[in-house]
N, C-alpha and C. Protein backbone atom coordinates (compact mmCIF):
# COMPACT_ATOMS: atom_id res chain seq x y z
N UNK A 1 30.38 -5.96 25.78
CA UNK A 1 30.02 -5.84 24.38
C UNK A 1 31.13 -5.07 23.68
N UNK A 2 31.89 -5.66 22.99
CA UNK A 2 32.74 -5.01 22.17
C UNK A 2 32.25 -3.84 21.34
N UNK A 3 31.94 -4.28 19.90
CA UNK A 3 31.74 -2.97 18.55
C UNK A 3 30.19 -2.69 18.49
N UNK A 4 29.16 -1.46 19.11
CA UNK A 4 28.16 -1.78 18.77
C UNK A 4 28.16 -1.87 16.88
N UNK A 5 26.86 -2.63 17.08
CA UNK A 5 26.47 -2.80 15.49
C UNK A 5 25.69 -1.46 14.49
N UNK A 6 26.08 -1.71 13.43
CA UNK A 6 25.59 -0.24 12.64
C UNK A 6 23.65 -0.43 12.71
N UNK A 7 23.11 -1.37 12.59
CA UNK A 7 21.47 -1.46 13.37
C UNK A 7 21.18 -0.59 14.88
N UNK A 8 22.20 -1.00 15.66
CA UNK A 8 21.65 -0.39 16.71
C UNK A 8 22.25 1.52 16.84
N UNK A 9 23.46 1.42 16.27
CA UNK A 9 23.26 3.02 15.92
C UNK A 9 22.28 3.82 15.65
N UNK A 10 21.70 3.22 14.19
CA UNK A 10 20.99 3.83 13.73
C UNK A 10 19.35 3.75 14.43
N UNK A 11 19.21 3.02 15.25
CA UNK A 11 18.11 2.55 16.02
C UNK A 11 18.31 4.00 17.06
N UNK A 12 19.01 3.92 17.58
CA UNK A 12 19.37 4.78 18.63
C UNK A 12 19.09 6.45 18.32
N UNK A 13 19.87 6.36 17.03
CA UNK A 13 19.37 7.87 16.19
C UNK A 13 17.87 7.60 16.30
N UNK A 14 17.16 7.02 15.43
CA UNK A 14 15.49 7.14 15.04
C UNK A 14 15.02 7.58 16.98
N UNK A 15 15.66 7.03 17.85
CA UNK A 15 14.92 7.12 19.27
C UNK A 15 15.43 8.69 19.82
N UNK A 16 16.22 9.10 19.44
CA UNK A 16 16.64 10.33 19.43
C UNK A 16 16.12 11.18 18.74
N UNK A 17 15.92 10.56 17.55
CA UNK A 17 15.38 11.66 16.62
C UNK A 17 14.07 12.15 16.61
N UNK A 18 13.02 10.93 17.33
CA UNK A 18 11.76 11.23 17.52
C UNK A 18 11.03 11.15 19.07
N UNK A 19 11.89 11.12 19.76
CA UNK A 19 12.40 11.33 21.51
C UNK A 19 10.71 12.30 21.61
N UNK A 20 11.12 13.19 21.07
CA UNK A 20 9.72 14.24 21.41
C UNK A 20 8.35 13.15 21.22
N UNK A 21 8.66 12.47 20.55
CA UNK A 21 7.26 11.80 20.12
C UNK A 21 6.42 10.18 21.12
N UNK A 22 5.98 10.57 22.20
CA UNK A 22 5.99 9.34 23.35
C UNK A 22 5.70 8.27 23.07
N UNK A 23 4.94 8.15 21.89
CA UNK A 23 4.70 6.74 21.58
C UNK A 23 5.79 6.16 20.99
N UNK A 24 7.28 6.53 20.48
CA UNK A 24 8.16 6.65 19.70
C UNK A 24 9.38 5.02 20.49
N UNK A 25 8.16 5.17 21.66
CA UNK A 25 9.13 3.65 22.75
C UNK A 25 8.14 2.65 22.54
N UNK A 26 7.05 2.94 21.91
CA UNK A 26 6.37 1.89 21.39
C UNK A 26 6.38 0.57 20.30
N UNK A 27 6.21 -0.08 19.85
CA UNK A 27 6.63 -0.87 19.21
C UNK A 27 5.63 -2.55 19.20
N UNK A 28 5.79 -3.16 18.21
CA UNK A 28 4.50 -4.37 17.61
C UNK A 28 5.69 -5.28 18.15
N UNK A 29 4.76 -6.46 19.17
CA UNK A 29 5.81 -7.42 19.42
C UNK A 29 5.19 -9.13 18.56
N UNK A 30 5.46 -9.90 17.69
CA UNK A 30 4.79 -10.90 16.90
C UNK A 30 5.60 -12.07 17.55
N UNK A 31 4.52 -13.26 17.89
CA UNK A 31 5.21 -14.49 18.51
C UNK A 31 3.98 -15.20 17.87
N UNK A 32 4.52 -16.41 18.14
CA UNK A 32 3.76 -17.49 17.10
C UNK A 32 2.82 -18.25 18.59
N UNK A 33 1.09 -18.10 18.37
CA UNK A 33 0.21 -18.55 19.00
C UNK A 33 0.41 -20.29 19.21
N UNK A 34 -0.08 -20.75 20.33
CA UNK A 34 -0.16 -22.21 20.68
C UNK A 34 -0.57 -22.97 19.62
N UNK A 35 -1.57 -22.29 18.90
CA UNK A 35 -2.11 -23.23 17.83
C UNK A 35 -1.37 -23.17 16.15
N UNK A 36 -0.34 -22.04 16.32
CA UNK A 36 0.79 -21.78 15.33
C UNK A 36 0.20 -20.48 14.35
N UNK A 37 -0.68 -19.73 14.84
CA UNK A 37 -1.20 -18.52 14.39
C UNK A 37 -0.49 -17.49 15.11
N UNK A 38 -0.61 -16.55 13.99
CA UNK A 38 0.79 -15.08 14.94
C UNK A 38 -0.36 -14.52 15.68
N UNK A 39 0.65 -13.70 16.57
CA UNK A 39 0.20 -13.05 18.04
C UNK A 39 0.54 -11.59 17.95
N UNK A 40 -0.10 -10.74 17.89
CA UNK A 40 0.58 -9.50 17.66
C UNK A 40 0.31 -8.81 18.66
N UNK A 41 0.94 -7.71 19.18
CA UNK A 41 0.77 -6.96 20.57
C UNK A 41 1.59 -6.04 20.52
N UNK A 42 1.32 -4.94 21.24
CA UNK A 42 2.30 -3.12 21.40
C UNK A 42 2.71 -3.43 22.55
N UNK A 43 3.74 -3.17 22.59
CA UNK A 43 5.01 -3.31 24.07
C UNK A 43 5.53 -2.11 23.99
N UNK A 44 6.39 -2.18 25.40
CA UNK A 44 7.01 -0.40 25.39
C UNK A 44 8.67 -1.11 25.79
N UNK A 45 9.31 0.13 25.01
CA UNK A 45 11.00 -0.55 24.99
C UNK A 45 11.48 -0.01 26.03
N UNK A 46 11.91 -1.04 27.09
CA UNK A 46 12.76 -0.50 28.23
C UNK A 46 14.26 -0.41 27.86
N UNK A 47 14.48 -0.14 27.30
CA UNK A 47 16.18 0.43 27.07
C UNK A 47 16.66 -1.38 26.71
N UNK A 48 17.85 -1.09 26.43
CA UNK A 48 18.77 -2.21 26.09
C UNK A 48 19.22 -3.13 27.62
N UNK A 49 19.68 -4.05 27.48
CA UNK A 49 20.08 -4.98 28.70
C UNK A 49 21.22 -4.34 28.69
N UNK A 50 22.37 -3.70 29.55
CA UNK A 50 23.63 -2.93 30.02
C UNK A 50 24.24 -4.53 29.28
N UNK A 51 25.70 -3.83 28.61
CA UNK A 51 26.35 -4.76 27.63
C UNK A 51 25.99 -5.55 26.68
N UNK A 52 24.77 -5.47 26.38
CA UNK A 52 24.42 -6.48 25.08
C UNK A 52 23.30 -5.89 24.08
N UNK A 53 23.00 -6.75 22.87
CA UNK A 53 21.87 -5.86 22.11
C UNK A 53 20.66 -6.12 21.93
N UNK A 54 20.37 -7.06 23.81
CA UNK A 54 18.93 -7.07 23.80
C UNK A 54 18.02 -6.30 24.35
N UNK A 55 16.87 -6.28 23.44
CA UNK A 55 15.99 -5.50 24.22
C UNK A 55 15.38 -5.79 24.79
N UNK A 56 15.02 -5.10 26.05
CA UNK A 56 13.97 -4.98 27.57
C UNK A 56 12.71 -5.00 27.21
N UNK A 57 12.00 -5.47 27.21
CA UNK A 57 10.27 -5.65 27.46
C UNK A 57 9.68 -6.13 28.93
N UNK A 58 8.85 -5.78 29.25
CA UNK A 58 8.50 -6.04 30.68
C UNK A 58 6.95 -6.88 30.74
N UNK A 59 6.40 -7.91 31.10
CA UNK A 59 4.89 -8.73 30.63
C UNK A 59 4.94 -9.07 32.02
N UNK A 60 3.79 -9.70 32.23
CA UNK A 60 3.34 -10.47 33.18
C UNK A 60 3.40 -12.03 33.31
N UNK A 61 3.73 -12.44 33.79
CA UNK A 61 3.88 -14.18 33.91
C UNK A 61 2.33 -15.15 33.42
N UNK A 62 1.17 -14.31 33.70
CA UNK A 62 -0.20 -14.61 33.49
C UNK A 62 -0.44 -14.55 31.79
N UNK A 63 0.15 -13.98 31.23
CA UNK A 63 -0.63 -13.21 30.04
C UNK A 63 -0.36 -14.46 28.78
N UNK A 64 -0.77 -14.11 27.73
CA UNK A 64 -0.98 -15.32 26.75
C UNK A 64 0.42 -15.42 25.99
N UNK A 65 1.34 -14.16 26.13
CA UNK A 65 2.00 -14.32 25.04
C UNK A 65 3.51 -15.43 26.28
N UNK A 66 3.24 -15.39 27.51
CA UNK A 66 4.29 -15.91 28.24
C UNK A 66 4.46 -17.74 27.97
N UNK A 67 2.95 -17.98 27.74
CA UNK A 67 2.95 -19.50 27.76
C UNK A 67 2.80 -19.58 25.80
N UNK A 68 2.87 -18.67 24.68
CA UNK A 68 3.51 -18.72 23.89
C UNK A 68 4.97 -19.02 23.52
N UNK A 69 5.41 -17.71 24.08
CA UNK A 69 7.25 -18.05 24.47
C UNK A 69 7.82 -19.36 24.79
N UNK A 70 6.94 -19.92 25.85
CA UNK A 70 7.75 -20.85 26.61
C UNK A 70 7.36 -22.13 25.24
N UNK A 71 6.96 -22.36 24.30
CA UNK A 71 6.21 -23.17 23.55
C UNK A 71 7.19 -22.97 22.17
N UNK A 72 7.34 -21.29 21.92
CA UNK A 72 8.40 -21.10 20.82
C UNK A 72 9.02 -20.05 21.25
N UNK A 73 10.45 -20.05 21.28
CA UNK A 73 11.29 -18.87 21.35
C UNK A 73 11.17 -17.65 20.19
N UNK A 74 11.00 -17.75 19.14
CA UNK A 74 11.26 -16.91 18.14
C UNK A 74 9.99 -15.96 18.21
N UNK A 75 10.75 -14.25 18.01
CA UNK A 75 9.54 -13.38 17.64
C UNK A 75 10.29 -12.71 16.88
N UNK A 76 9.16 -11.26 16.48
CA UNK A 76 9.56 -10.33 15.66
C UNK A 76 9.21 -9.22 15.92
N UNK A 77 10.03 -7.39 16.22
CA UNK A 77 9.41 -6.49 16.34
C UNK A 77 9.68 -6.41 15.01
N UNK A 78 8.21 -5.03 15.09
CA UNK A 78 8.19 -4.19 14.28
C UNK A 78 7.74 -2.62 14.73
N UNK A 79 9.06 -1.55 14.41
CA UNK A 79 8.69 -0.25 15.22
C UNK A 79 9.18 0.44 13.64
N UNK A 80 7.85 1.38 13.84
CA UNK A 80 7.70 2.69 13.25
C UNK A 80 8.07 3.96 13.94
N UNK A 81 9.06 4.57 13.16
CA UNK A 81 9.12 6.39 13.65
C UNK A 81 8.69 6.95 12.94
N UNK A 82 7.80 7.72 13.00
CA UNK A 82 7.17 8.82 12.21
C UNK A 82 7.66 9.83 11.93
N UNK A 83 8.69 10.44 12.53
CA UNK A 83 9.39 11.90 12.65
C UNK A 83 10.19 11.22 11.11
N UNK A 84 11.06 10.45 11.65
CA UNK A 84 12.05 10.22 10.43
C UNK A 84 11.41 9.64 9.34
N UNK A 85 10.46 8.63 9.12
CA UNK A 85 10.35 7.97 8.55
C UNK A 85 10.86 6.39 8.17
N UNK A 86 11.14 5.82 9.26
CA UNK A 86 12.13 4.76 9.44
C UNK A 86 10.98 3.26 10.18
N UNK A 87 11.55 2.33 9.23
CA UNK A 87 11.02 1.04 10.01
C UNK A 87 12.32 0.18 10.34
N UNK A 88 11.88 -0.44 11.60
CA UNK A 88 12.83 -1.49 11.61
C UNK A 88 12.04 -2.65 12.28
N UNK A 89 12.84 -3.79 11.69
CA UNK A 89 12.28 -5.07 11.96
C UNK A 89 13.28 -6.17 13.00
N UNK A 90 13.37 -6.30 13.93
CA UNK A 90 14.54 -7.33 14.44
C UNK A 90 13.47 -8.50 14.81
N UNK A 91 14.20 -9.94 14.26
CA UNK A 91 13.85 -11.15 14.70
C UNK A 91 14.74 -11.40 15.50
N UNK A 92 14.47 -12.22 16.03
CA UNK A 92 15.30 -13.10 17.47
C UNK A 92 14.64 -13.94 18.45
N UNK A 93 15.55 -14.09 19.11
CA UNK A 93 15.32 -14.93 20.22
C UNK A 93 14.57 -14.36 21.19
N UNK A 94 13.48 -14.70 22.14
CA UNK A 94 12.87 -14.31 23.23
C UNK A 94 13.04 -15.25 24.61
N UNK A 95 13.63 -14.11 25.52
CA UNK A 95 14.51 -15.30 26.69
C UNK A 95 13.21 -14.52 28.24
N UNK A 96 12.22 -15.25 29.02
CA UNK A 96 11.54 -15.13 29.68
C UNK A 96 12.75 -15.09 31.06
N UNK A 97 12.84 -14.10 31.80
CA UNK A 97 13.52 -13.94 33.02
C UNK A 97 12.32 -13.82 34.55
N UNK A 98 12.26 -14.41 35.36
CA UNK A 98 11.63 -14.95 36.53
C UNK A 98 12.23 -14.56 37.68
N UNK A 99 11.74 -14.55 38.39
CA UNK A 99 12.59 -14.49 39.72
C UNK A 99 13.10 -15.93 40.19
N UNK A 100 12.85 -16.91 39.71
CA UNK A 100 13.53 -18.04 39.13
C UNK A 100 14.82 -18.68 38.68
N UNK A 101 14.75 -17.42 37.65
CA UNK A 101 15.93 -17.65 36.47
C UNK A 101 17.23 -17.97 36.88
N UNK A 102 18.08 -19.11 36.62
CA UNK A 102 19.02 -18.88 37.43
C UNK A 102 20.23 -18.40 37.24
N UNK A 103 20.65 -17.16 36.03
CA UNK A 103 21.19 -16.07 35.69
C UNK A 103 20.98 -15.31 36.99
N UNK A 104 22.19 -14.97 38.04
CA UNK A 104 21.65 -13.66 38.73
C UNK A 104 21.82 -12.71 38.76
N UNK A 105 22.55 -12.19 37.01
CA UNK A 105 22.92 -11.15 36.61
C UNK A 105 21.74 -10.94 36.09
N UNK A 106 20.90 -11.70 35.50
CA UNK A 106 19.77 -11.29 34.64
C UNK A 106 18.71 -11.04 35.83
N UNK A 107 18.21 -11.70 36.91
CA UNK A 107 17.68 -11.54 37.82
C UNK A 107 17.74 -10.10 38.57
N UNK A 108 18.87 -9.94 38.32
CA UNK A 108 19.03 -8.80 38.71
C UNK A 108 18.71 -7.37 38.22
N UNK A 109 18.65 -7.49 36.94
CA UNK A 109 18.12 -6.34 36.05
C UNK A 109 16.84 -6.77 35.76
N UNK A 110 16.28 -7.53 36.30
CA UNK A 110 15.25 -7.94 36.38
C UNK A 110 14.39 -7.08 37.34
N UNK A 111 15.02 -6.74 38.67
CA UNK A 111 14.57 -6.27 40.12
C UNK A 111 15.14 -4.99 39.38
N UNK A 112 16.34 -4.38 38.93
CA UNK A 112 16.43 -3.09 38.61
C UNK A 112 15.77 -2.55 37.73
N UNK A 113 15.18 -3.33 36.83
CA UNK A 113 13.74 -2.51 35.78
C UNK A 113 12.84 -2.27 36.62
N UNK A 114 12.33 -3.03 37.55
CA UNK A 114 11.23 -3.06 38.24
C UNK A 114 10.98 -1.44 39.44
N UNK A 115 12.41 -1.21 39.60
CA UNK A 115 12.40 0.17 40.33
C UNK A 115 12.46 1.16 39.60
N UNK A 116 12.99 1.30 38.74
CA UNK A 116 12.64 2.10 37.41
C UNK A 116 10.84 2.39 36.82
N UNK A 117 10.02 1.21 37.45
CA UNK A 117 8.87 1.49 36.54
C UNK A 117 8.00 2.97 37.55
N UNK A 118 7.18 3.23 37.03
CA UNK A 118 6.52 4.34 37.43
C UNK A 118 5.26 3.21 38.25
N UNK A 119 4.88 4.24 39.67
CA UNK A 119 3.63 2.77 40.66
C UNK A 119 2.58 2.43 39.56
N UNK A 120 2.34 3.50 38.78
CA UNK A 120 0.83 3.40 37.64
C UNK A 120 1.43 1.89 37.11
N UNK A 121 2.67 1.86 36.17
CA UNK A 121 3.05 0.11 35.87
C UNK A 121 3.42 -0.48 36.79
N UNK A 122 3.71 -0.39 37.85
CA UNK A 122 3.46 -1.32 38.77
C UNK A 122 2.10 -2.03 39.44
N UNK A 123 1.62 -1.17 39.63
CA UNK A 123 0.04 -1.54 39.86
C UNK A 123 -0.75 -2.42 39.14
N UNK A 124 -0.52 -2.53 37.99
CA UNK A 124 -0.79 -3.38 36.84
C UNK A 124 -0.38 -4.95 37.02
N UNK A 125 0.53 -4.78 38.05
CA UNK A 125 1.14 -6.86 38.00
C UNK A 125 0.36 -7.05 39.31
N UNK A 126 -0.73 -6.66 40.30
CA UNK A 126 -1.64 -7.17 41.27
C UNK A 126 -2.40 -6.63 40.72
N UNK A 127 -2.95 -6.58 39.08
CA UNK A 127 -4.67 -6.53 38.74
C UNK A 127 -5.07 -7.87 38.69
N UNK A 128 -5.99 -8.11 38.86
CA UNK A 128 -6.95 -9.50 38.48
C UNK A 128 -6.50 -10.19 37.27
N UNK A 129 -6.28 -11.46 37.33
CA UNK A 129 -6.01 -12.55 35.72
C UNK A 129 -6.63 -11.69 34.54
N UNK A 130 -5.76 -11.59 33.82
CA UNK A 130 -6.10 -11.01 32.23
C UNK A 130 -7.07 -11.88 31.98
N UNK A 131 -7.63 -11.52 30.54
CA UNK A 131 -8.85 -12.30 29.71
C UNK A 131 -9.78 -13.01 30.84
N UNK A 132 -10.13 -12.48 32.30
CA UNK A 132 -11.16 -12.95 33.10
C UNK A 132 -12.29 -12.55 33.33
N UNK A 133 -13.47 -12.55 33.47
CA UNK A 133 -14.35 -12.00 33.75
C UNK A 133 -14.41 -10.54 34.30
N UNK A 134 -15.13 -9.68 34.04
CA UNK A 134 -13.95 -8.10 34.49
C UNK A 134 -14.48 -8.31 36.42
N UNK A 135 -13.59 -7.93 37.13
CA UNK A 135 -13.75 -7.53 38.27
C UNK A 135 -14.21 -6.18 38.82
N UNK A 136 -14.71 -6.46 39.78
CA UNK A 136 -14.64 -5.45 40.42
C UNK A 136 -13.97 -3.83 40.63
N UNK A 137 -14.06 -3.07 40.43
CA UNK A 137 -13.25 -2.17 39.81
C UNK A 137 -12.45 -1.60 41.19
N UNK A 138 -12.60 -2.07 42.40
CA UNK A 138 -11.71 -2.00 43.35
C UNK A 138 -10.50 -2.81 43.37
N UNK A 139 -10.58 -3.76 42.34
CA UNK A 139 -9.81 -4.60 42.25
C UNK A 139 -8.39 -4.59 41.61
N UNK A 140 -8.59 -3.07 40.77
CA UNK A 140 -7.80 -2.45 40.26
C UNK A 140 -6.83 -1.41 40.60
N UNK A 141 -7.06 -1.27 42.06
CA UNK A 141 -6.36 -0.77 43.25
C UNK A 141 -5.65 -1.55 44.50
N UNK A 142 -5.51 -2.27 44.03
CA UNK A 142 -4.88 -3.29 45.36
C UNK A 142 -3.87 -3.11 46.59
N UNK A 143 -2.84 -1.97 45.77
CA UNK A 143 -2.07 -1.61 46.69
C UNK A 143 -2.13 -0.47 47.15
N UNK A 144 -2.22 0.44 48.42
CA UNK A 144 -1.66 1.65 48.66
C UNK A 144 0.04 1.75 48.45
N UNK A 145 0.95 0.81 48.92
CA UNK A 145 2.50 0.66 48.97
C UNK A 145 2.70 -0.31 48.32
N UNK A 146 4.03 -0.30 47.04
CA UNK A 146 3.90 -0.91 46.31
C UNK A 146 5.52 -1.20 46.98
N UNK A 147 5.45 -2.78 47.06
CA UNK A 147 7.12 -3.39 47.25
C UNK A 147 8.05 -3.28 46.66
N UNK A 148 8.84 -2.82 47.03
CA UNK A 148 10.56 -2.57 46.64
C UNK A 148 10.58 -3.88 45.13
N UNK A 149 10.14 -4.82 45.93
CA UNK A 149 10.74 -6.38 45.54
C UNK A 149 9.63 -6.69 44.20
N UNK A 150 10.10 -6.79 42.55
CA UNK A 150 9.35 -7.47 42.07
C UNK A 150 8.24 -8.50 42.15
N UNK A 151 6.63 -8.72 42.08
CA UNK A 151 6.27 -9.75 42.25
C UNK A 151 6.65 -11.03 41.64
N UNK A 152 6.24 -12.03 41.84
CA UNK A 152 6.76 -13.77 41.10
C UNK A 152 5.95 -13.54 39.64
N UNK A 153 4.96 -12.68 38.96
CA UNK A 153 4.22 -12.87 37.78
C UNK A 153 5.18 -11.27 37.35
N UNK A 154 6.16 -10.74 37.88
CA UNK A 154 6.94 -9.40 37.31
C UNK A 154 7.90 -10.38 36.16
N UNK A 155 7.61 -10.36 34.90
CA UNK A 155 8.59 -11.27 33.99
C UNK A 155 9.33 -9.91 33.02
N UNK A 156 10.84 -10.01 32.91
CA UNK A 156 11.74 -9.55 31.96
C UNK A 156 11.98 -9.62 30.78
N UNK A 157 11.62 -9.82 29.39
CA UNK A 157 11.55 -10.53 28.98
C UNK A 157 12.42 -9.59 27.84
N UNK A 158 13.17 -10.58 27.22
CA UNK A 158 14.32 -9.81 26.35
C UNK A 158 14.46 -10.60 25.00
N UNK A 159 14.92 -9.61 23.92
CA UNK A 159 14.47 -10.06 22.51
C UNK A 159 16.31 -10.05 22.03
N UNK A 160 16.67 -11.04 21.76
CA UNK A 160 18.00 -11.11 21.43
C UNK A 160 18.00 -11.23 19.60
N UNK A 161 18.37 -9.93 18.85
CA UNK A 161 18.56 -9.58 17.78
C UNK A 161 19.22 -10.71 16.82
N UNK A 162 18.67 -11.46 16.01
CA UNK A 162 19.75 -12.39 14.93
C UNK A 162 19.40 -11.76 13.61
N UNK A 163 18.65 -10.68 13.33
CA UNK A 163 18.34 -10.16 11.97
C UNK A 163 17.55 -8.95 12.11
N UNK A 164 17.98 -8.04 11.73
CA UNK A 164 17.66 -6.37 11.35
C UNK A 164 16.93 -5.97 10.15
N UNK A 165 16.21 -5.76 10.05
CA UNK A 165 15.95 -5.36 8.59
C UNK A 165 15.35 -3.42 8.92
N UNK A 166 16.44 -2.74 8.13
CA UNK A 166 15.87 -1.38 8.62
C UNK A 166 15.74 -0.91 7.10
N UNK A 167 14.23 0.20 6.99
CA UNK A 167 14.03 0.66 6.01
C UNK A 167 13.74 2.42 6.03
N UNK A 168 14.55 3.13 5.33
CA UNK A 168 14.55 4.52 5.38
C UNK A 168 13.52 5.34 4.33
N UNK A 169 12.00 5.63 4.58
CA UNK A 169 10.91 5.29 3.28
C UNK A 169 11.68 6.86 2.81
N UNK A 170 12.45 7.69 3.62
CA UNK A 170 12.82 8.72 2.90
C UNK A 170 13.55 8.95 1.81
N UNK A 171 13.63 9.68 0.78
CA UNK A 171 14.65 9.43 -0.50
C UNK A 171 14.15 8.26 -1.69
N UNK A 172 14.71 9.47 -2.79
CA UNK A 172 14.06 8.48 -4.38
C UNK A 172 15.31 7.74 -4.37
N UNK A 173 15.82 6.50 -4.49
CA UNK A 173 14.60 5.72 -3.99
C UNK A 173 14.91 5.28 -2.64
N UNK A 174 13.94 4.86 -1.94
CA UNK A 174 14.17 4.66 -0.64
C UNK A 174 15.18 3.63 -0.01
N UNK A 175 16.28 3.74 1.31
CA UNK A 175 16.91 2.54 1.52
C UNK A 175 16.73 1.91 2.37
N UNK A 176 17.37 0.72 2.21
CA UNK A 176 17.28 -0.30 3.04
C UNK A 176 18.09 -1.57 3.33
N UNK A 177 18.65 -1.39 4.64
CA UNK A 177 19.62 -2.32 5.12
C UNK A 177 19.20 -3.33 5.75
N UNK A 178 20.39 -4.81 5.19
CA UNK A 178 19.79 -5.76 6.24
C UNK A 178 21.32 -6.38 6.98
N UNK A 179 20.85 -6.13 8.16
CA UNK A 179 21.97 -6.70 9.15
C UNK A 179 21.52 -8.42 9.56
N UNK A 180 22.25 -9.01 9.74
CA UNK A 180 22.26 -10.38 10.16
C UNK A 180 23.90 -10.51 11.09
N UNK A 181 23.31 -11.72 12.35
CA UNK A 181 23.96 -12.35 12.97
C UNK A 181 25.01 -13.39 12.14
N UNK A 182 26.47 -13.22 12.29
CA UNK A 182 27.13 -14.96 12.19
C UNK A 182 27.65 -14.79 13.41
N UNK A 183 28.00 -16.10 13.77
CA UNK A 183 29.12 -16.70 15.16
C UNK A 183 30.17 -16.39 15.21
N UNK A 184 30.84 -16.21 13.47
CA UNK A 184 31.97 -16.22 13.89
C UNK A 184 32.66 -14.96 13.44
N UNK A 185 31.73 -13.94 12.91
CA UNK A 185 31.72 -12.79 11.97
C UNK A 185 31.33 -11.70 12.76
N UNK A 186 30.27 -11.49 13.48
CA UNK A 186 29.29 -10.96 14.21
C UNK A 186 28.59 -10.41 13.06
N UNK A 187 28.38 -8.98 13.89
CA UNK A 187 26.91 -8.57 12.66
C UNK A 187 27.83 -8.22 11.43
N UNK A 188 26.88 -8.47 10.25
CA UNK A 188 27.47 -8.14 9.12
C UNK A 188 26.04 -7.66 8.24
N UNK A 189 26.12 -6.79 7.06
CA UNK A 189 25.28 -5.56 6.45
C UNK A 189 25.45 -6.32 4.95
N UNK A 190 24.04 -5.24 4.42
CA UNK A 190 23.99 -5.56 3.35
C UNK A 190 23.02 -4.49 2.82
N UNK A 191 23.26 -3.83 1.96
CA UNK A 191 22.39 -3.18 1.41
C UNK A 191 21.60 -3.38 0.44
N UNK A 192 20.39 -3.46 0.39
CA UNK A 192 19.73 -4.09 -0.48
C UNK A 192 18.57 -3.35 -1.04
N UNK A 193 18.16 -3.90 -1.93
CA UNK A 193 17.03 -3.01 -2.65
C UNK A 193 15.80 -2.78 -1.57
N UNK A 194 14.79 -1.39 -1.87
CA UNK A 194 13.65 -1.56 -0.71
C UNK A 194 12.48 -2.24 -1.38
């Protein structure tokens, strides 16, 4: 990755700036439902992919928003900091990584998120099928030893940035930048009214 972009700077500040605040890796993930109704859901940001400016999300291969994805690529976060006062919005691309995938660079940070997670999120990819009848509540313990090795439903799933929209509600009057993708430009800014 050559020049980071002035979005993810300032992204980086707001995660710094409200670091103290744990929900502050939280964030609204929006994908467009099978039947073409939005999907909204809280995800937690696993750091950036090493060299590029996508972001890490971690799902299950089972869950509703995976057989969304595979139907439409396009989503949208939306993360609030409260400390600063800052929103930002990135649309993009959503790229589903598998133990499959046949990237084995991506595969690979695929298995290296996965050692990174704490066993409590690990434990979570051998619970029982989402939206199923509830189980058994032993069922929610499956493992004493949890494998080195990602399971086949452990999915990567990464949001590749083509539009920024960041808003600073601080200051009369408040600002707000919008970054966008070109091919042959890279990111380029714009300041615009809020």
């Amino acid at each position: 990755m050559n020049d980071i972009p002035g979005w993810r700077l300032s992204l980086t500040s707001a995660l710094h700036r409200n670091r103290h605040l744990v929900y502050s890796r939280y964030f609204q993930l929006a994908t467009v439902g099978l039947e073409g109704r939005p999907a909204n859901r809280t995800v937690v940001f696993r750091g950036f992919l090493p060299e590029t400016n996508q972001l890490q999300i971690i799902t299950d291969s089972r869950s509703q928003k995976v057989n969304q994805i595979q139907n439409h690529s396009w989503g949208e976060v939306c993360w609030y900091f409260p400390e600063t006062r800052e929103q930002f919005r990135l649309l993009g691309e959503l790229k589903l990584i598998s133990d499959s995938y046949p990237d084995l660079t991506l595969t690979t940070a695929r298995t290296t998120l996965w050692q990174f997670l704490s066993n409590a999120a690990k434990q979570q990819f051998y619970w029982p099928d989402s939206r199923q009848p509830r189980s058994e509540s032993t069922a929610f313990h499956p493992l004493a030893i949890i494998p080195l090795e990602p399971p086949s439903n452990f999915i990567l799933l990464l949001l590749e940035p083509q539009e920024v929209d960041h808003l600073e509600l601080q200051g009369e009057p408040q600002n707000r930048t919008f970054y966008y993708y070109d091919s042959e430009q890279g990111w380029l800014a714009e300041i615009v009214n809020p």
